[in-house]
Protein backbone atom coordinates (compact mmCIF):
# COMPACT_ATOMS: atom_id res chain seq x y z
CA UNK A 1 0.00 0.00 0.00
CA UNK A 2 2.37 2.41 0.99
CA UNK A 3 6.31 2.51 -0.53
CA UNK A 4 9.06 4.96 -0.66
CA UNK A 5 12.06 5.28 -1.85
CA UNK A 6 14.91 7.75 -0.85
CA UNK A 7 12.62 10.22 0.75
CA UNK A 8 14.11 13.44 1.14
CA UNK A 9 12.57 16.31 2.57
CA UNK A 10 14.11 20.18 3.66
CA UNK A 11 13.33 23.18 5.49
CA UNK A 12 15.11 26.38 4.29
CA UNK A 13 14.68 30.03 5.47
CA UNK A 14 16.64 32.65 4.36
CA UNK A 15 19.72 31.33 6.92
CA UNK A 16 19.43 28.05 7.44
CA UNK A 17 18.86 24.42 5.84
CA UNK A 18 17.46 22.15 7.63
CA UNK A 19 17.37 18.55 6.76
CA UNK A 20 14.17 17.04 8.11
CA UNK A 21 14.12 13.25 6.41
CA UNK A 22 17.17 11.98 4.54
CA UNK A 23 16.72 8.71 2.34
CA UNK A 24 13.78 7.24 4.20
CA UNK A 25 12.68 3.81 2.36
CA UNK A 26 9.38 2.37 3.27
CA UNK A 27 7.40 -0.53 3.12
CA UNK A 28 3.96 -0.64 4.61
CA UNK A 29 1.55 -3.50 2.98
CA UNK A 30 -2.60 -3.94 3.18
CA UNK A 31 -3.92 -4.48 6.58
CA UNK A 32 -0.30 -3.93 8.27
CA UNK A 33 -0.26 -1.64 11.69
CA UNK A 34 3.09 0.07 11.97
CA UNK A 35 4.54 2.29 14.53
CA UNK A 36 7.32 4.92 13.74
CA UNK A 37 8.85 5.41 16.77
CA UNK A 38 11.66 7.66 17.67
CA UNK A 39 12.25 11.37 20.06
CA UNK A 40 10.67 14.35 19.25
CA UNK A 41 12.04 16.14 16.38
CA UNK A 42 13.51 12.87 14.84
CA UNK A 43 11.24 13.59 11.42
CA UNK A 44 8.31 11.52 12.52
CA UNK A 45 5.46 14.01 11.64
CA UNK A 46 7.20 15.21 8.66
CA UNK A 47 7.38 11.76 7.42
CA UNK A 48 3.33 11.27 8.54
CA UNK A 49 2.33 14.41 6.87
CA UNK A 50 3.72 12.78 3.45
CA UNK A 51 2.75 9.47 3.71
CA UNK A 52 -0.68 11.28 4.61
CA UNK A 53 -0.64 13.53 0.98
CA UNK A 54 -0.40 16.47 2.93
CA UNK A 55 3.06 17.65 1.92
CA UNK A 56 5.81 16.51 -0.68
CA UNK A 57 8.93 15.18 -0.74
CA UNK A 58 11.91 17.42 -2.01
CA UNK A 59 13.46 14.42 -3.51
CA UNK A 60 12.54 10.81 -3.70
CA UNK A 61 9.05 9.14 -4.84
CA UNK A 62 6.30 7.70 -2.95
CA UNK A 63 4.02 4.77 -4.50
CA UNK A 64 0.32 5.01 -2.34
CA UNK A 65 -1.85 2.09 -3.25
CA UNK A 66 -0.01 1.69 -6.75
CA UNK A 67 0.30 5.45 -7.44
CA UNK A 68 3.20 7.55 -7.82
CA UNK A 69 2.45 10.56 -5.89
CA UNK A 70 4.88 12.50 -4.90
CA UNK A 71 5.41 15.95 -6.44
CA UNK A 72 1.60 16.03 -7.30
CA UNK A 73 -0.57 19.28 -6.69
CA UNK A 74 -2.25 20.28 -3.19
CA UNK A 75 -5.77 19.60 -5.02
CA UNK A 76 -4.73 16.22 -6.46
CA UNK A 77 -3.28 15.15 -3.26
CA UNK A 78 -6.59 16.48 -1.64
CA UNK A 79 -8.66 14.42 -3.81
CA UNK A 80 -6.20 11.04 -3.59
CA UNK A 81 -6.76 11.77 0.11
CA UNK A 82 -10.42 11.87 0.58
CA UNK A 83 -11.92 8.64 1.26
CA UNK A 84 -8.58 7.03 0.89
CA UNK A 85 -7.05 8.37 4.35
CA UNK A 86 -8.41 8.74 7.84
CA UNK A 87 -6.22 11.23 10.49
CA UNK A 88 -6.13 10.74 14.19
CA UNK A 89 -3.90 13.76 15.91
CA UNK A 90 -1.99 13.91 19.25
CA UNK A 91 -4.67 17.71 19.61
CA UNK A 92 -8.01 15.72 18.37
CA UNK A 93 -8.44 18.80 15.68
CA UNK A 94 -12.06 18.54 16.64
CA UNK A 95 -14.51 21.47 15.96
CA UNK A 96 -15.84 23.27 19.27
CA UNK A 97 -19.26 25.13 17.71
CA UNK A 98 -20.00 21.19 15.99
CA UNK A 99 -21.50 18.26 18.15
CA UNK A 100 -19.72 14.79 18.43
CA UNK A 101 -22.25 13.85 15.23
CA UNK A 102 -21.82 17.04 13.00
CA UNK A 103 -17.49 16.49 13.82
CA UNK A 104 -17.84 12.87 13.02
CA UNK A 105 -20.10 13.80 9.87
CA UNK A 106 -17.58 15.76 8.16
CA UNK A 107 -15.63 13.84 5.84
CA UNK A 108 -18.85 12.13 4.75
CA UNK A 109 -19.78 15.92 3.44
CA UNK A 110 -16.83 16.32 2.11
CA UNK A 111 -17.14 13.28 0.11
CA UNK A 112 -21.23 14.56 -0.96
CA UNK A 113 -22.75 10.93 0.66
CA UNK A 114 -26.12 11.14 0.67
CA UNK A 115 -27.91 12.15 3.78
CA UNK A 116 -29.30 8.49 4.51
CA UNK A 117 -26.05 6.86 3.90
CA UNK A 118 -24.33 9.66 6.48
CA UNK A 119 -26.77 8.86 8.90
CA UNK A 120 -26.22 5.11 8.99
CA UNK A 121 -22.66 5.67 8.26
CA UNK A 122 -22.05 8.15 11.43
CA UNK A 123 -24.41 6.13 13.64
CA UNK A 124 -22.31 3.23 13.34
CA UNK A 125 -19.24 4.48 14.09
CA UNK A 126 -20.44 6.74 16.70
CA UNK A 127 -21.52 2.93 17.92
CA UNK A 128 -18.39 1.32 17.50
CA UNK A 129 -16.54 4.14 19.32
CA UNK A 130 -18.87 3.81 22.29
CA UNK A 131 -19.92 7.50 22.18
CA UNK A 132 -23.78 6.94 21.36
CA UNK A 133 -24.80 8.37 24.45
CA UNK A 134 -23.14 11.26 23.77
CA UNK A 135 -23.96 11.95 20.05
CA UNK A 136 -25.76 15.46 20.63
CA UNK A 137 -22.77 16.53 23.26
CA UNK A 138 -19.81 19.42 22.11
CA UNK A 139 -16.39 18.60 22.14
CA UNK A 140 -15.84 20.70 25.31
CA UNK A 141 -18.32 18.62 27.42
CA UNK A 142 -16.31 15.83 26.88
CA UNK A 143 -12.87 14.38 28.24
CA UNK A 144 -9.98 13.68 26.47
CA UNK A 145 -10.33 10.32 25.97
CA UNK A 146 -14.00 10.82 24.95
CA UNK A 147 -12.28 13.45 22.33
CA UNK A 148 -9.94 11.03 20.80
CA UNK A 149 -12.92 8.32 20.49
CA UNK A 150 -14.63 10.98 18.57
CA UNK A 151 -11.87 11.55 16.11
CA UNK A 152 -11.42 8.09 15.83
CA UNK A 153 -14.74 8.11 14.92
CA UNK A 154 -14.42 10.61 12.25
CA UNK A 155 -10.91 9.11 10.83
CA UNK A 156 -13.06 5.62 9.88
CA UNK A 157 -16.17 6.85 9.29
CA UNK A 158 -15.61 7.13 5.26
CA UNK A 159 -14.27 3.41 5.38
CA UNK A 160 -10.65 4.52 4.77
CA UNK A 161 -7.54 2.13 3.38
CA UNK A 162 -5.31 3.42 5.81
CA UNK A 163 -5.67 5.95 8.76
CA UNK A 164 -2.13 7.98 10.15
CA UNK A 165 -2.49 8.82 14.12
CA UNK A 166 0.31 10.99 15.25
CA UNK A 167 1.11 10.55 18.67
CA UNK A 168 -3.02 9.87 19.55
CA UNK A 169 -2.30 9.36 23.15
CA UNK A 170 0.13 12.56 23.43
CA UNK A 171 -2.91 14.42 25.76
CA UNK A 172 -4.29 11.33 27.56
CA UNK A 173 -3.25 9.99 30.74
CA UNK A 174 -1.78 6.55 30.48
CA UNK A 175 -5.19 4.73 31.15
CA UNK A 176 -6.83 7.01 28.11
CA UNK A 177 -3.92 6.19 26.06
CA UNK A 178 -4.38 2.40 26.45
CA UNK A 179 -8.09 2.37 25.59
CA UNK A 180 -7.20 4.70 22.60
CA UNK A 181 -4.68 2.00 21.44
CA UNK A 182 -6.99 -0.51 22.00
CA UNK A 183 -9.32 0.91 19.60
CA UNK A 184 -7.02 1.12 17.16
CA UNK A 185 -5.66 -2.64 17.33
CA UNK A 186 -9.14 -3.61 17.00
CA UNK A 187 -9.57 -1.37 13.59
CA UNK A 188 -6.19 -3.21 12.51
CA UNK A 189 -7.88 -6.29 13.34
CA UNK A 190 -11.01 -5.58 11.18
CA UNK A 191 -8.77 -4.96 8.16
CA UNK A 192 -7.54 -1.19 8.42
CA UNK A 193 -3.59 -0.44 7.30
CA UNK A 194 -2.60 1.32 10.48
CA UNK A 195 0.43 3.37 10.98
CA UNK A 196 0.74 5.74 14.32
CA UNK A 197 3.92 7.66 14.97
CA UNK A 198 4.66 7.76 18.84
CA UNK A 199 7.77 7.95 21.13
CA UNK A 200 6.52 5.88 23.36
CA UNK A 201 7.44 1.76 23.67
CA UNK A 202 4.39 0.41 25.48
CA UNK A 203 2.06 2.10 22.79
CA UNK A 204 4.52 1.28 19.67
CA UNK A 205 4.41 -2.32 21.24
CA UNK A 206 0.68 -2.44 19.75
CA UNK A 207 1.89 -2.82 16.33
CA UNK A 208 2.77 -5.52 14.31
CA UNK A 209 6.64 -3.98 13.49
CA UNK A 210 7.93 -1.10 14.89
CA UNK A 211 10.33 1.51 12.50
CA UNK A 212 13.05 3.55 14.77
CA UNK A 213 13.60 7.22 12.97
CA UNK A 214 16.43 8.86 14.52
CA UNK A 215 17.65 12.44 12.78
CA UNK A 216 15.58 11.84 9.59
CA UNK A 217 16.78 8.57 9.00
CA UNK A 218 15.14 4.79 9.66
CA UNK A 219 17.94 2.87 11.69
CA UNK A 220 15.92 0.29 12.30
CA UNK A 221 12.97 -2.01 12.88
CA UNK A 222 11.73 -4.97 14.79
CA UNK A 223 8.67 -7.04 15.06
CA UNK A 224 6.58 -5.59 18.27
CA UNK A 225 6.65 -8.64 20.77
């Protein structure tokens, strides 16, 4: 589903160059759940934010489910993305004037399903997420744990090949984080490609391999135990 090769990717400003990923080569097949794991500002993001289509490489290609797709334009990546890619972020990124429903109803919009289809659609995941009972609720009313359920929610409600979560247990308490993960294994076990980015062992140890990033490079993996 997922393969690079030689991913590059810099940061200039008028001073200084930064080198953010440097010859990253990766494999991620169907149905797979992979953690990137590694400090903070080892390249992890960066390398999310590509392998999501929301940024390019500066050198290097990237094959998504058969495509070449690096270099294309922000409104064919945006298109590639929808209904292809499901988000989960470490800051939820959910909307405060919108209800757990409306937030988890969004990429269904975006994708112009037809209002039956959304409701059924929403209503199950809503259901799968555990957050029926609090459907008609705003983001504020709800913990952080709740939160992350709800963009959970939202990342799978479209039926996605593959959702990204970057650090999704970076604001939740260590019982939080492990229901969060939980989730997730059980989406990897219904059939989703998963691949978080954390730098955290116990939560990388959910996934089926584990890739170390250190300074923009991979320099290593291993099978999770």
């Amino acid at each position: 589903m997922i393969e690079t090769s030689n991913l590059k990717k810099i940061y200039r400003t008028e001073e200084v160059e930064t080198t953010a990923l440097d010859n990253v080569n990766l494999n991620v097949n169907e149905g797979e759940f992979v953690a990137i794991m590694g400090p903070s500002g080892c390249g992890k993001s960066t390398l999310l934010n590509i392998l999501g289509l929301l940024d390019n490489p500066a050198e290097g290609d990237y094959h998504f489910v058969g495509e070449e797709v690096s270099g294309r334009s922000e409104r064919q990546r945006a298109d590639l993305r929808k209904g292809n890619i499901g988000f989960v972020f470490q800051s939820f990124n959910l909307i405060d004037e919108l209800t757990v429903y409306e937030n988890i109803e969004l990429p269904l919009l975006y994708l112009k399903t037809p209002a039956k289809e959304r409701k059924e659609k929403v209503n199950e995941a809503v259901e799968q997420m555990k957050m029926t009972h609090r459907k008609n609720h705003f983001p504020q009313q709800l913990s952080g744990g709740q939160q992350q359920r709800v963009a959970v929610a939202r990342a799978i409600v479209g039926n996605p090949k593959l959702i990204l979560a970057d650090e999704p247990t970076g604001n939740l308490d260590s019982s939080n984080g492990e229901e969060v993960m939980s989730l997730l294994t059980e989406l990897h076990e219904q059939g989703i490609t998963l691949v978080i980015v954390t730098h955290a062992q116990a939560y990388a140890e959910y996934a089926q391999r584990i890739i170390h990033l250190f300074d923009g490079h991979i320099v290593g993996e291993n099978m999770a135990a």
